[in-house]
Structures are given as structure tokens and as C-alpha cells.
Protein backbone atom coordinates (compact mmCIF):
# COMPACT_ATOMS: atom_id res chain seq x y z
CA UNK A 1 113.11 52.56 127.94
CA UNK A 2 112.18 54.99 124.97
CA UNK A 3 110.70 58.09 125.89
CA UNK A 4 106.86 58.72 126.04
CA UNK A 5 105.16 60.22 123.17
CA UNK A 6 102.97 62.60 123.63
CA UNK A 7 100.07 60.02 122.86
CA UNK A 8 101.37 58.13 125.54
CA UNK A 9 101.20 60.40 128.06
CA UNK A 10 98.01 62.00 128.01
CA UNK A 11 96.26 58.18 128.40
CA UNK A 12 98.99 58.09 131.73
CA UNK A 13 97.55 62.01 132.54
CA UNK A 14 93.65 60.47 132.20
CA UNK A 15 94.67 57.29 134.36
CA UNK A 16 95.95 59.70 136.86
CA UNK A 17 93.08 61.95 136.46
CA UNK A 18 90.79 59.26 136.83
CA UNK A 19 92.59 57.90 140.02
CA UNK A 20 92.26 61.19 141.92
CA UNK A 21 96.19 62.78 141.09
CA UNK A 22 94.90 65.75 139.55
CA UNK A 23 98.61 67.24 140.02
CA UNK A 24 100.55 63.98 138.02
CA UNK A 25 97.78 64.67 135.52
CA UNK A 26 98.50 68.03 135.31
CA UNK A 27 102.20 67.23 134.69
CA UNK A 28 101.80 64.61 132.09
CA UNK A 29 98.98 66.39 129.93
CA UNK A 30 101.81 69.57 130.45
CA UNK A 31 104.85 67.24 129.18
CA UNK A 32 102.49 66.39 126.70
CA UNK A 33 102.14 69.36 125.54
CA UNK A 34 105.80 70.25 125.17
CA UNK A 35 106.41 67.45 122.91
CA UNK A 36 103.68 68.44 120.74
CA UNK A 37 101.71 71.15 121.12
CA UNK A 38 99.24 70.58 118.45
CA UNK A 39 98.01 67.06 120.78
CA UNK A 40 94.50 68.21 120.70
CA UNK A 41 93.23 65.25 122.91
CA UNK A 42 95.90 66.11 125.52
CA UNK A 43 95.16 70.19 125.12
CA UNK A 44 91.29 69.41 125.71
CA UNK A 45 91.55 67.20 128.44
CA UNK A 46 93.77 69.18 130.16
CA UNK A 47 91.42 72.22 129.80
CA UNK A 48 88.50 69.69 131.60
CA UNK A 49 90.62 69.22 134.27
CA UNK A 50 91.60 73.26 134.90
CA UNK A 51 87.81 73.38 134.13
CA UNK A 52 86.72 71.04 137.22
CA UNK A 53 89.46 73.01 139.37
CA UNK A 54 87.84 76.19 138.55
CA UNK A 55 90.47 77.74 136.28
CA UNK A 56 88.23 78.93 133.90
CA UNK A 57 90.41 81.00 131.82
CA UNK A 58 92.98 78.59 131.79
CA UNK A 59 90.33 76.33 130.68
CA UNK A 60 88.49 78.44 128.03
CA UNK A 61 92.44 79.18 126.63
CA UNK A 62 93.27 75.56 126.01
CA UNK A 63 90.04 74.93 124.85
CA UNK A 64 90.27 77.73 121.88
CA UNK A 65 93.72 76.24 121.17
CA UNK A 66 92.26 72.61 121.05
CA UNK A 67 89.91 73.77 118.74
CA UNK A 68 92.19 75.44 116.60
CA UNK A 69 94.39 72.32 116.29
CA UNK A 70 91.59 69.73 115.50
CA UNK A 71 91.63 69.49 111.83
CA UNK A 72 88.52 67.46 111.45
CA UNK A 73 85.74 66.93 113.34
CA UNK A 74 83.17 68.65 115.43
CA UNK A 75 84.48 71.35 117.92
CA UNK A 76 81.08 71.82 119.62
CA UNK A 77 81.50 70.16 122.51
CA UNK A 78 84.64 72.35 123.40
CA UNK A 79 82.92 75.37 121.94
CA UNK A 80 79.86 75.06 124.24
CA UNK A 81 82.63 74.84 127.52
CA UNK A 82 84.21 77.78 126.03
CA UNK A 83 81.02 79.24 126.63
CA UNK A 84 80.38 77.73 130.10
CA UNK A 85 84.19 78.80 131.21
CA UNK A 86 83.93 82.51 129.60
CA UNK A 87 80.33 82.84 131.33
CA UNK A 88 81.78 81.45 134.63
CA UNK A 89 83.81 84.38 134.47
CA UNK A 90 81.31 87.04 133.72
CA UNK A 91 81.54 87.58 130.29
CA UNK A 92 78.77 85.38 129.09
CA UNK A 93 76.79 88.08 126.57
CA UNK A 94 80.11 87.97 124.90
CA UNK A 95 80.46 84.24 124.92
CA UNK A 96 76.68 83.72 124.16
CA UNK A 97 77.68 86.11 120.91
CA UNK A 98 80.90 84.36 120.10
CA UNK A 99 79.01 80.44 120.73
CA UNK A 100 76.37 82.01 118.44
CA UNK A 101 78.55 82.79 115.58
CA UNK A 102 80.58 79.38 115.73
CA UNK A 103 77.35 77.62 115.59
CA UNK A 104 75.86 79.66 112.54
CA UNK A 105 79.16 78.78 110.37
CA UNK A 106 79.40 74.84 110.96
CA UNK A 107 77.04 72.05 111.05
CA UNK A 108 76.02 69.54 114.46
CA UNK A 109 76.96 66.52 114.53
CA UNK A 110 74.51 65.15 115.69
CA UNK A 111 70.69 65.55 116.68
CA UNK A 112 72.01 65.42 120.51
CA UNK A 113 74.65 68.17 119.53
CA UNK A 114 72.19 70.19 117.95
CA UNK A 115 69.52 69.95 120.76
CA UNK A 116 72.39 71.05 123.64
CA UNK A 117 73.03 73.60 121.11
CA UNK A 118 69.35 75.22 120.45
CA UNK A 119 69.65 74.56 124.59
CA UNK A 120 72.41 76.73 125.54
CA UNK A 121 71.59 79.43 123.37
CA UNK A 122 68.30 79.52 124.82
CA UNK A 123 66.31 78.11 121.23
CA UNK A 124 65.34 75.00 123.55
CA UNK A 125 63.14 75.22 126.84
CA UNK A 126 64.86 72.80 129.55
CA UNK A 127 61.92 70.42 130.12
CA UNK A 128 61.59 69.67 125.80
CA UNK A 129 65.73 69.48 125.91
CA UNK A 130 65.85 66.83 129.08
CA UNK A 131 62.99 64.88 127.42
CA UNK A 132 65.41 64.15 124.37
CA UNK A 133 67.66 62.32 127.24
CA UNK A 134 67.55 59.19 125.40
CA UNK A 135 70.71 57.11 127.23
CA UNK A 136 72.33 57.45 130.27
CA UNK A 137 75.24 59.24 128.72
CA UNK A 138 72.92 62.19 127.16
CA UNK A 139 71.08 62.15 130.92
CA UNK A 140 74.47 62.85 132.36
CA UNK A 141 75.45 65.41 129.66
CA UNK A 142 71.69 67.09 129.82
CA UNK A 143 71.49 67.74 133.55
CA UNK A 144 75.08 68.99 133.57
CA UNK A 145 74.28 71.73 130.89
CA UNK A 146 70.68 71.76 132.57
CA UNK A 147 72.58 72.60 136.24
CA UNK A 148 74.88 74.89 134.97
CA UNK A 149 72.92 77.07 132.85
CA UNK A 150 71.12 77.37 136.34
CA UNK A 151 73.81 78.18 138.12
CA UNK A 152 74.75 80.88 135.77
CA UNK A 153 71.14 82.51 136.92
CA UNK A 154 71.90 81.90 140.44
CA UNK A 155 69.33 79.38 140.49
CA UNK A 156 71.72 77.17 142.97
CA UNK A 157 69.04 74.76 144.34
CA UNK A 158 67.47 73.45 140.83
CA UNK A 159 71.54 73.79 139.58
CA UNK A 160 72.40 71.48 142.39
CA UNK A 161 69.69 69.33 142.15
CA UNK A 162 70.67 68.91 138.07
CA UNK A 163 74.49 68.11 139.14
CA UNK A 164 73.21 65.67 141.39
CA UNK A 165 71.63 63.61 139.13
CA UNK A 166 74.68 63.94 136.10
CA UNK A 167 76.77 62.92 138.99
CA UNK A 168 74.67 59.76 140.32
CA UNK A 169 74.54 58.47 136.51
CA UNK A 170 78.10 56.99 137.50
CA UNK A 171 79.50 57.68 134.03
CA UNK A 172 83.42 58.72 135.05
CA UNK A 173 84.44 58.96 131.48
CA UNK A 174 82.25 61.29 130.66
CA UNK A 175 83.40 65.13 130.97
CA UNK A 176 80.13 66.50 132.02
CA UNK A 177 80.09 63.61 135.10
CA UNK A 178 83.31 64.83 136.37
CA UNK A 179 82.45 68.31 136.00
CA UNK A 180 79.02 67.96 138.00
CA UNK A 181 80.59 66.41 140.67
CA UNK A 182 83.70 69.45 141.02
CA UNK A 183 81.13 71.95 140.94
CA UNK A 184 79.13 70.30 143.65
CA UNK A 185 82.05 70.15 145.79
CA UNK A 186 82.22 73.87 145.16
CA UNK A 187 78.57 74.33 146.17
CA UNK A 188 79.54 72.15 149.38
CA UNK A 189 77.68 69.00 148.80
């Protein structure tokens, strides 16, 4: 049997991730990694998964590199976590300045992008950015970054209460679903 690329292997790490073997997925995305280090895909989702394990510098480090080895396309989802995982460790004025300056120099996506955006930087109240919640996948996405931003101001009830509905939209693929429901288990329910 050939040996896995490194394509290859971080669908195996997600499988495993997805399954509950956080340590296999840890390996693969890893070995991954090692075969080429420029695997963006692999580099993110590894960073998710320190992310949702609370290793927030870990996380914030592979998400810089995954950014810096994207060559096209949008980097503001993993810019706004870079935020979330630099502010998680107490330096958010200098990740508020640093998201600030990313998002001045390149263009959103998207209308969604650019509302979580204005959101997170605090250009967008929380009830007008919610309201914009047009599918179930931006209503996961919105009361993640809606929950955490609380959390951050040691708002823990209306935070949990946000996490708890991302979670219950039952959307496992999505990044911000997975995330609300590791930092519930660190709030204990």
C-alpha cells in the first residue's frame, strides 16, 4: 500500500476528529504536516482542534501559519479565531488591533463575513448582527461569535446560553458547532 499523502490524511485526522479520537486526529493532521507543511487545510484544522482543547496559543500559531500558506482566498475566518485564541489568552487589545489592521487591507467575502466582521470589532450591535442569521449554518456561526464575545466580558450566563443554541443547531461540520460545544464542557454544561 502507497503511503498517505498529506491530503489523505487530514480527511482520516477529520474522520477521527469527528468520531471522538481527538489524539489519532492529532497524529494524522501532525504526519500531515511533516509531509507538507504548507497543507493549509490540515494546518487550520488542526489549529480548531487545539482550539476546542483549549490550546490557544497553539491554536492562534497554526492559524497565522495557515494563513500565511493559503495563497488565495479569504483568511477571515482564521483571522477572526486568531483573535478569539489571542483574546482567550489576555491579549485581546492587541488582537482587536492586529484583526483591525488585517481587515482594513483585504476585502470580505461575503456580506456574512463582513457582518461577523463589523461584529467582532464592535461596528455591529449583537441583536442587528443575529438578525442577519439567515440559515442554520450562519445561526450556528452567529451565536458562537455572539457567546464568545460574551464570555470574553465575563458575561458567562448570556455566553452559555449563545453556545447552547450554536450547539443544538446540530451542524458537526461546522467549526463554530464544535467549538460551542468544547467550551460548554469547559463551563460544565
Amino acid at each position: 500500500m502507497p503511503p498517505l499523502s498529506a491530503a489523505r490524511l487530514a480527511r482520516r485526522a477529520r474522520t477521527r476528529r469527528d468520531l471522538g479520537d481527538v489524539d489519532g486526529a492529532w497524529q494524522d493532521f501532525t504526519r500531515a504536516l511533516e509531509i507538507d507543511p504548507a497543507c493549509w487545510t490540515a494546518r487550520a484544522a488542526r489549529a480548531a482542534l487545539a482550539f476546542d482543547h483549549a490550546l490557544y496559543a497553539d491554536a492562534a500559531a497554526d492559524w497565522r501559519l495557515a494563513c500565511r500558506d493559503r495563497a488565495h482566498g479569504s483568511q477571515d475566518w482564521h483571522r477572526f479565531r486568531i483573535w478569539l485564541a489571542e483574546s482567550r489568552l489576555g491579549r485581546e487589545a492587541q488582537a482587536a488591533r492586529e484583526l483591525a489592521g488585517y481587515l482594513a487591507s483585504a476585502p470580505r467575502e461575503n456580506d456574512w463575513t463582513a457582518a461577523t466582521a463589523a461584529f467582532l470589532t464592535g461596528g455591529q450591535r449583537e441583536p442587528a448582527f443575529l438578525a442577519l442569521a439567515d440559515t442554520p449554518a450562519k445561526e450556528c456561526e452567529g451565536r458562537y461569535w455572539a457567546g464568545a464575545k460574551r464570555l470574553l466580558r465575563r458575561d458567562l450566563a448570556g455566553g452559555a446560553a449563545h453556545l447552547r443554541a450554536a450547539a443544538a443547531t446540530e451542524l458537526p461540520r461546522i467549526t463554530e458547532w464544535r467549538s460551542a460545544r468544547s467550551d460548554l464542557r469547559r463551563l460544565g454544561g
